[in-house]
Protein backbone atom coordinates (compact mmCIF):
# COMPACT_ATOMS: atom_id res chain seq x y z
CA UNK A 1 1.41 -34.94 -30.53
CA UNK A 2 2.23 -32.00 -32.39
CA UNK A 3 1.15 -32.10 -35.87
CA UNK A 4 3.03 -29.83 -37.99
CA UNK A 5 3.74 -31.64 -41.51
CA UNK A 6 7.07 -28.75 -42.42
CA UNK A 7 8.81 -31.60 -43.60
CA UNK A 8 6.69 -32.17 -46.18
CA UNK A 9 5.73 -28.17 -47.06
CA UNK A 10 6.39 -28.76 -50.33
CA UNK A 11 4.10 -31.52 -51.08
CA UNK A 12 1.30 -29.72 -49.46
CA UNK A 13 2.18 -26.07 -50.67
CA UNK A 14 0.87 -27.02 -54.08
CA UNK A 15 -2.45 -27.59 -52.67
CA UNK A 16 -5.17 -25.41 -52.45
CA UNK A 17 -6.45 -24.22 -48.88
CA UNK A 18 -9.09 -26.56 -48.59
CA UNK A 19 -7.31 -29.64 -50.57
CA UNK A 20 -4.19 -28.56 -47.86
CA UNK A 21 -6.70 -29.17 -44.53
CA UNK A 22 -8.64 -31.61 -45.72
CA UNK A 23 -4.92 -33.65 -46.57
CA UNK A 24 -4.00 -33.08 -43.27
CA UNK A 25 -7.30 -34.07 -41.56
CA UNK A 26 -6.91 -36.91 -43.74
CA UNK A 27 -3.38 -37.72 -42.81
CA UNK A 28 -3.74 -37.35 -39.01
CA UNK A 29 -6.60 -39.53 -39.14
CA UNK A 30 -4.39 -42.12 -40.87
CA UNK A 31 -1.32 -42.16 -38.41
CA UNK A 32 -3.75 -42.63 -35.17
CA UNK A 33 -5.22 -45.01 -36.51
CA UNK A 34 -3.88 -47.11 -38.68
CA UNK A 35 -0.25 -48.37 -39.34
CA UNK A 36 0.16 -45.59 -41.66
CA UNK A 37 3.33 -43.76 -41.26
CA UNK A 38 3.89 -39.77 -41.42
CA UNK A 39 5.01 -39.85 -45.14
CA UNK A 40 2.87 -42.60 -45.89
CA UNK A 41 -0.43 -41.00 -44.15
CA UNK A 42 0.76 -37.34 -45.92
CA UNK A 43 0.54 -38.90 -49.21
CA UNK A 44 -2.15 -41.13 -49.18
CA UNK A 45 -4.04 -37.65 -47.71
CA UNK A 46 -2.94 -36.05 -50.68
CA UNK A 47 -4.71 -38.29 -52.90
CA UNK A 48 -8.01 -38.35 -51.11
CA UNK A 49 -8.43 -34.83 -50.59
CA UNK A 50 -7.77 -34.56 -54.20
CA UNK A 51 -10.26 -36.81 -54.80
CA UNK A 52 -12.43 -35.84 -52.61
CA UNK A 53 -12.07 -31.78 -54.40
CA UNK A 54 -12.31 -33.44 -57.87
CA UNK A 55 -15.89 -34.92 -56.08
CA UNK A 56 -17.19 -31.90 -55.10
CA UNK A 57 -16.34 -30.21 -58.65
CA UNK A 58 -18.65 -32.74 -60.22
């Protein structure tokens, strides 16, 4: 499967780098596997790799 997330660019754009590709990782995790779908998975990404960068801040 080709995982390109354009559809949701804009959500993601506001990301940084490393919030953007952890999302992702996040969100491609999600759709294989669980019942998660794309806009479900790219949002629920979203929020754990912001999360997870808040984490890592301290």
């Amino acid at each position: 499967m080709d995982w390109t997330f354009e559809d949701f660019k804009t959500k993601l754009d506001r990301l940084q780098p490393s919030v953007r590709k952890k999302a992702c990782d996040i969100a491609i995790e999600l759709v294989r596997n669980n019942d998660y779908s794309l806009e479900e998975a790219i949002t629920e990404g979203i929020k754990q790799a912001e999360e997870w960068f808040y984490d890592l801040e301290g």
